[in-house]
Protein backbone atom coordinates (compact mmCIF):
# COMPACT_ATOMS: atom_id res chain seq x y z
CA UNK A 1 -46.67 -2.08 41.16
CA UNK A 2 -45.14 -2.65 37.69
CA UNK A 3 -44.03 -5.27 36.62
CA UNK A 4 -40.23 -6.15 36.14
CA UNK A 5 -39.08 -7.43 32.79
CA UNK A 6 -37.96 -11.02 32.50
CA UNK A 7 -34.65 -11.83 30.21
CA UNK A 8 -34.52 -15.31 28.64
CA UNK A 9 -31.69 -17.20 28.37
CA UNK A 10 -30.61 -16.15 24.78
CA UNK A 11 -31.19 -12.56 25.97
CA UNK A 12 -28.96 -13.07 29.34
CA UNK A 13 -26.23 -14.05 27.19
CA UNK A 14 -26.44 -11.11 25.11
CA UNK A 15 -26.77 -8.71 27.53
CA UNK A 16 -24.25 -10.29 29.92
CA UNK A 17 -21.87 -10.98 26.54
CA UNK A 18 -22.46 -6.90 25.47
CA UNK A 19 -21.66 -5.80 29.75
CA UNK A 20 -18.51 -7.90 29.15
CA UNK A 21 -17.27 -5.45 26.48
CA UNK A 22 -18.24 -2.32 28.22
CA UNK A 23 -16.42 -3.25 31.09
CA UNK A 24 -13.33 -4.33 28.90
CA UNK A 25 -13.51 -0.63 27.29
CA UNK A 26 -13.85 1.21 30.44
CA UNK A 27 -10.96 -0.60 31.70
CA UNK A 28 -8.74 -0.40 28.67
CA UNK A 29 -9.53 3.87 27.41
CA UNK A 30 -11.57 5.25 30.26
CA UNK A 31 -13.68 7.60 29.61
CA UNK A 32 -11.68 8.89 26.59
CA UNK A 33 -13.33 8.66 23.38
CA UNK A 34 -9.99 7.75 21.82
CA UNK A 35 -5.84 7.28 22.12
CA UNK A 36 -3.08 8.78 21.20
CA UNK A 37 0.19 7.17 19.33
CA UNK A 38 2.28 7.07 22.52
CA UNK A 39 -1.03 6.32 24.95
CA UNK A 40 -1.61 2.85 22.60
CA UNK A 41 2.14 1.91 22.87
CA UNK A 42 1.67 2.14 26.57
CA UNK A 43 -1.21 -0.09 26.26
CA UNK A 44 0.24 -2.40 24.39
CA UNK A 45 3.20 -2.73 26.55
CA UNK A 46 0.25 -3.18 29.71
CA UNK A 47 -1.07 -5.68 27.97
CA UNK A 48 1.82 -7.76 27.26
CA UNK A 49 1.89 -6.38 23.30
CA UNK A 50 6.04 -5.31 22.09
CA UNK A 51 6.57 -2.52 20.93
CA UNK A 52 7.90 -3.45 16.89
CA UNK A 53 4.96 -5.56 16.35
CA UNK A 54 2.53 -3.04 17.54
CA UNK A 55 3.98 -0.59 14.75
CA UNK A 56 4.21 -2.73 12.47
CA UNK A 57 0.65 -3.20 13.00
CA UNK A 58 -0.22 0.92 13.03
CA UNK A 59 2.27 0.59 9.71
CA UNK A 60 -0.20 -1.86 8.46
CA UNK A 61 -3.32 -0.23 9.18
CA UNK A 62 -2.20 2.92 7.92
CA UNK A 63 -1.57 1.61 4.52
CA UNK A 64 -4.28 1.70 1.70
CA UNK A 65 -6.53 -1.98 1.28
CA UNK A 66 -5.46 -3.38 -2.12
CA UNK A 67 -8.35 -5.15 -2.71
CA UNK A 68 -8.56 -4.34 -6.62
CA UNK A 69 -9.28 -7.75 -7.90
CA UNK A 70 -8.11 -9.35 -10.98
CA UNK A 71 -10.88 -9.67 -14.18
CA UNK A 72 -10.55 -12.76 -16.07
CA UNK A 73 -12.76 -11.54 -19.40
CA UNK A 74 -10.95 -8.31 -19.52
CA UNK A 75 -7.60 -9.33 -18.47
CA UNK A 76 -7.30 -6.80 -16.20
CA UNK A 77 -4.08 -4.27 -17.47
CA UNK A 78 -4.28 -1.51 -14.51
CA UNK A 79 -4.33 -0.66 -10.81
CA UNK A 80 -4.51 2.15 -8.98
CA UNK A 81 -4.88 3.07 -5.16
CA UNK A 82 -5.10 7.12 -3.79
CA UNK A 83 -5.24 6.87 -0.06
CA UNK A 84 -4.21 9.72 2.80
CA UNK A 85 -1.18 8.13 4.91
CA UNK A 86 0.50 9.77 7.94
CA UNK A 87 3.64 12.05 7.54
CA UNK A 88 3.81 15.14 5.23
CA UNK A 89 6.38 15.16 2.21
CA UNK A 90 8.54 18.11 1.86
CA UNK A 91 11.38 19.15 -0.06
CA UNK A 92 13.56 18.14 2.60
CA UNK A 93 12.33 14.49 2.53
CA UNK A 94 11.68 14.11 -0.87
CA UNK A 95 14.92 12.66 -2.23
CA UNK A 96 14.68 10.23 0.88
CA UNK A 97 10.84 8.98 -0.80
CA UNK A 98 12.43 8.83 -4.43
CA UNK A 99 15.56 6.23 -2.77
CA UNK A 100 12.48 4.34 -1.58
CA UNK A 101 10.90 4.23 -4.53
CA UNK A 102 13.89 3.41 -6.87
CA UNK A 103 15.09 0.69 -4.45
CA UNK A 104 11.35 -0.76 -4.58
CA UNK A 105 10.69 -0.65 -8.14
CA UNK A 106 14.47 -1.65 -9.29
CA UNK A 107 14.50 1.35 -11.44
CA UNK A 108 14.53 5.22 -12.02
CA UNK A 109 11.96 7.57 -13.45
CA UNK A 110 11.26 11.13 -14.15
CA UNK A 111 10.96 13.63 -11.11
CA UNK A 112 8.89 16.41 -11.89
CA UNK A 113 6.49 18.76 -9.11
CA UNK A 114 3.49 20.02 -10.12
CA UNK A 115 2.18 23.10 -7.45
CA UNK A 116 2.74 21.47 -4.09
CA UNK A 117 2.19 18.19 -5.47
CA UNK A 118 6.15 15.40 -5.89
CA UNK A 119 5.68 13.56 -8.72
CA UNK A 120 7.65 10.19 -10.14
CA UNK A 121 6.69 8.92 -13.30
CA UNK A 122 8.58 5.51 -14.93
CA UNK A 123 7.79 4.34 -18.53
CA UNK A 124 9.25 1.78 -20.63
CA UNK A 125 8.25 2.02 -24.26
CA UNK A 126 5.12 1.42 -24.69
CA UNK A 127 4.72 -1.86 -22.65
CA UNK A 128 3.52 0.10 -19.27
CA UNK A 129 3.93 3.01 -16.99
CA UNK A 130 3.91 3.82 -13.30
CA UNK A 131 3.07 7.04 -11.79
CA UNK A 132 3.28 8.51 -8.42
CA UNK A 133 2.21 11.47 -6.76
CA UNK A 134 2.39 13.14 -3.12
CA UNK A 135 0.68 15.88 -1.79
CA UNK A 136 1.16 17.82 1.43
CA UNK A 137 -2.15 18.05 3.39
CA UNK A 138 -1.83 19.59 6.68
CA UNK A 139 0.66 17.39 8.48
CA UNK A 140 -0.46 14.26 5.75
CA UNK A 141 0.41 13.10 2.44
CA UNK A 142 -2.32 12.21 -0.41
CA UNK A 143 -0.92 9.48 -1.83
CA UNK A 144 -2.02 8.01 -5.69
CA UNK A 145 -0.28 5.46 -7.41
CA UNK A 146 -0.93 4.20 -10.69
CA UNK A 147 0.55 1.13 -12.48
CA UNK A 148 -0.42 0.26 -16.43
CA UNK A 149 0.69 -2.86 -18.73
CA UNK A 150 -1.84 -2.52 -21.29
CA UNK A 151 1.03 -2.50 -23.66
CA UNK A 152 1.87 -5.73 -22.61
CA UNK A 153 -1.56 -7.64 -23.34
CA UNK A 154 -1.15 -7.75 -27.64
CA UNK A 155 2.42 -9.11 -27.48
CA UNK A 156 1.40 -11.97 -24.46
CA UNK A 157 -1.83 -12.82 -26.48
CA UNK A 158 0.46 -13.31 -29.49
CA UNK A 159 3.32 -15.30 -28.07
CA UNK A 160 0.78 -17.04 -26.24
CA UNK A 161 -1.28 -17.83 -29.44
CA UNK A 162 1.65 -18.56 -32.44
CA UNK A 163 4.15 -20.70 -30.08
CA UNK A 164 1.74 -23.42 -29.36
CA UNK A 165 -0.17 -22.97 -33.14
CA UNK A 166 3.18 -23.19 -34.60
CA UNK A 167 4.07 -26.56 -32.47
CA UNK A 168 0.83 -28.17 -33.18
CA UNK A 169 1.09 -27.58 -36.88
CA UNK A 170 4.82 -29.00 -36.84
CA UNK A 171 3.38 -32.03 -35.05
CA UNK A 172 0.12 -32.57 -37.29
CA UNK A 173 2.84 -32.15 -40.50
CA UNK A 174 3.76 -35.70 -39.78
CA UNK A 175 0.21 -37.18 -39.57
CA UNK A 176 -2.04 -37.85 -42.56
CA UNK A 177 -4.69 -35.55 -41.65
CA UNK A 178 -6.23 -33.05 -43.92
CA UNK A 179 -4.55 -29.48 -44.24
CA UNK A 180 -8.41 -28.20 -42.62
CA UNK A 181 -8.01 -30.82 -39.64
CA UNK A 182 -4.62 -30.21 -39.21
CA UNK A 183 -5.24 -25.83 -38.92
CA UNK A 184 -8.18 -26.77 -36.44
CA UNK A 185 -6.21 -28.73 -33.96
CA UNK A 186 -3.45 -26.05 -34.24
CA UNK A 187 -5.78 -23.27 -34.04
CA UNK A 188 -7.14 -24.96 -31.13
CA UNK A 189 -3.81 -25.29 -29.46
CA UNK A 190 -3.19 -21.79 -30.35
CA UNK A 191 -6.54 -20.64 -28.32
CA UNK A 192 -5.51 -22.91 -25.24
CA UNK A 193 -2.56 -21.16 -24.82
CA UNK A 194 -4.34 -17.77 -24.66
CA UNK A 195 -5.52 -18.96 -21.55
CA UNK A 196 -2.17 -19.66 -20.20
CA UNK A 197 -1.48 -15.93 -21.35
CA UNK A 198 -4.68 -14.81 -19.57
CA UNK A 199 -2.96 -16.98 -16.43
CA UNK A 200 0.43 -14.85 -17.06
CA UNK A 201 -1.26 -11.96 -17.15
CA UNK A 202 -2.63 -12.79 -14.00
CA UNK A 203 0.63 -13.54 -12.20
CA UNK A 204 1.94 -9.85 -13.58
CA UNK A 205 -1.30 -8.32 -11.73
CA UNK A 206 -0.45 -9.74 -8.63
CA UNK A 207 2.77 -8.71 -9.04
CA UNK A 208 1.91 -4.89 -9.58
CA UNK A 209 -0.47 -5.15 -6.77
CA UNK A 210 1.96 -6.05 -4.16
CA UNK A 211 4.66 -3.55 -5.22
CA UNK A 212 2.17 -0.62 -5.15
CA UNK A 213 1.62 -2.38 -1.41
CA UNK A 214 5.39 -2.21 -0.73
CA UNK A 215 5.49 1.40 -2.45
CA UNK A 216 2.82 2.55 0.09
CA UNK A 217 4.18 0.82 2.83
CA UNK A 218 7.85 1.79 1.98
CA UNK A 219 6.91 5.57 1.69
CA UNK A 220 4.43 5.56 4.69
CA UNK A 221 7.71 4.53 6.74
CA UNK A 222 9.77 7.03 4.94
CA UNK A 223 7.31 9.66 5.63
CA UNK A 224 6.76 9.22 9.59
CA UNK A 225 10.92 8.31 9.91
CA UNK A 226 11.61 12.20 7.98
CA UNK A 227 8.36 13.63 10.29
CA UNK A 228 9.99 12.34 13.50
CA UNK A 229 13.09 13.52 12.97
CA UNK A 230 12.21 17.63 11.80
CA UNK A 231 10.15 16.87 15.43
CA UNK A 232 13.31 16.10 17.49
CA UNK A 233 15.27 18.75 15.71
CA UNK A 234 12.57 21.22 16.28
CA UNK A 235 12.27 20.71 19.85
CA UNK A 236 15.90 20.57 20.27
CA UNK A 237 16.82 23.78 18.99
CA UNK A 238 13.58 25.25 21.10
CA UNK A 239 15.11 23.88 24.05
CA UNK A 240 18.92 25.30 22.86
CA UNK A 241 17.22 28.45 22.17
CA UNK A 242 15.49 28.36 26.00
CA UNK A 243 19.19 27.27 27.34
CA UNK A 244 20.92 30.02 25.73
CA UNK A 245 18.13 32.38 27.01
CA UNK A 246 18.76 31.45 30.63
CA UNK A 247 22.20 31.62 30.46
CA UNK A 248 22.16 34.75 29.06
CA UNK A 249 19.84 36.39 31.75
CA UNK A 250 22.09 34.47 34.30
CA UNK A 251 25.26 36.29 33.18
CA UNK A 252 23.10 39.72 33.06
CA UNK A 253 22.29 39.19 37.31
CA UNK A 254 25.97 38.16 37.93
CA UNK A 255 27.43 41.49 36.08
């Protein structure tokens, strides 16, 4: 006779711990391998869940990760995110995407479309750009967004550098210190407050970062809202159409 296997107690836990989840999945999806939209609203709801948070959550999840961090040394000057998000843009929805867009970024830019490809492109001067592009794909969008300051970096490092330099000489005028002595300490003040630049610099990254978030976000909304609706419509006038149809072969038996 052979003999049975023995579980320890670490093992028992696992295996009990790993049963736990299977169960939980059964009882959740079934045998289906995944859910629809309107099946995981349902659950939600089952499971005590309402319905706005759960798409805010499917909102969430359907947005790009920023996680482009921020380089100290290089003062990082650009970030950029291309992601596939639900919803197809169209001509019909387009102007609805570029209201999102202006409202987001507090400005407007230059429409342009490229192939099949909606384009939105903002520059101002030479201090930084931002540049957006959507392309149908089969009931989706590809979405890539690009924001640039690298214009910005010379004139931060500069302000950053001369208004402290400037102050520190001013100051060290007044003391009897050596014109050598007194350009050190000012040059040193001036290359301390590069580092407050550097800090600035930082602050406008984060700042680029979450707007592309709210950009994404924004038009991923936009996107399903306009998708939605051309559904509705669409199934309306098929069920018009069917209507009319049976009315029609209604008055045909009557006559």
């Amino acid at each position: 006779m052979s003999e049975q296997r023995t579980f320890s107690k670490k093992e028992i836990s696992k295996v009990l711990k790993r049963a736990s989840e299977i169960q939980t999945q059964k009882d959740l999806y079934g045998d289906q391998e995944g859910l629809t939209e309107q099946e995981l609203l349902q659950l939600a709801k089952e499971v005590g869940i309402d319905q706005s948070s759960l798409l805010e959550a499917l909102n969430d999840y359907d947005n790009p990760e920023f996680d482009q961090g921020y380089n100290w040394l290089n003062a990082t000057s650009r970030i950029q995110n291309i992601n596939t998000v639900p919803g197809e843009i169209s001509d019909e929805n387009w102007e609805e995407i570029i209201q999102e867009i202006r409202r987001i970024t507090g400005g407007i830019g230059k429409v342009t479309k490229v192939g099949n490809s909606f384009e939105w492109e903002q520059r101002r001067k030479e201090l930084g750009y931002k540049h957006i592009s959507l392309t149908p794909q089969e009931g989706r969008t590809k979405l890539q967004m690009v924001s640039g300051w690298s214009g910005m970096k010379p004139i931060v490092y500069m302000v950053s550098f001369m208004v402290p330099f400037a102050i520190t000489s001013i100051f060290m005028d007044g003391m009897n210190l050596t014109d050598g002595l007194a350009l050190l300490f000012a040059a040193g003040a001036g290359i301390i407050g590069t580092g407050f630049g550097r800090v600035f610099l930082k602050f406008h990254f984060e700042k680029q970062k979450k707007m592309l978030y709210d950009l994404a976000r924004g038009i991923t909304t936009r996107l399903k809202s306009s998708t939605k609706k051309n559904r509705i419509t669409i199934e309306e006038k098929e069920m018009y159409s069917e209507s009319e149809h049976t009315s029609s072969k209604s008055s045909k038996l009557q006559s």
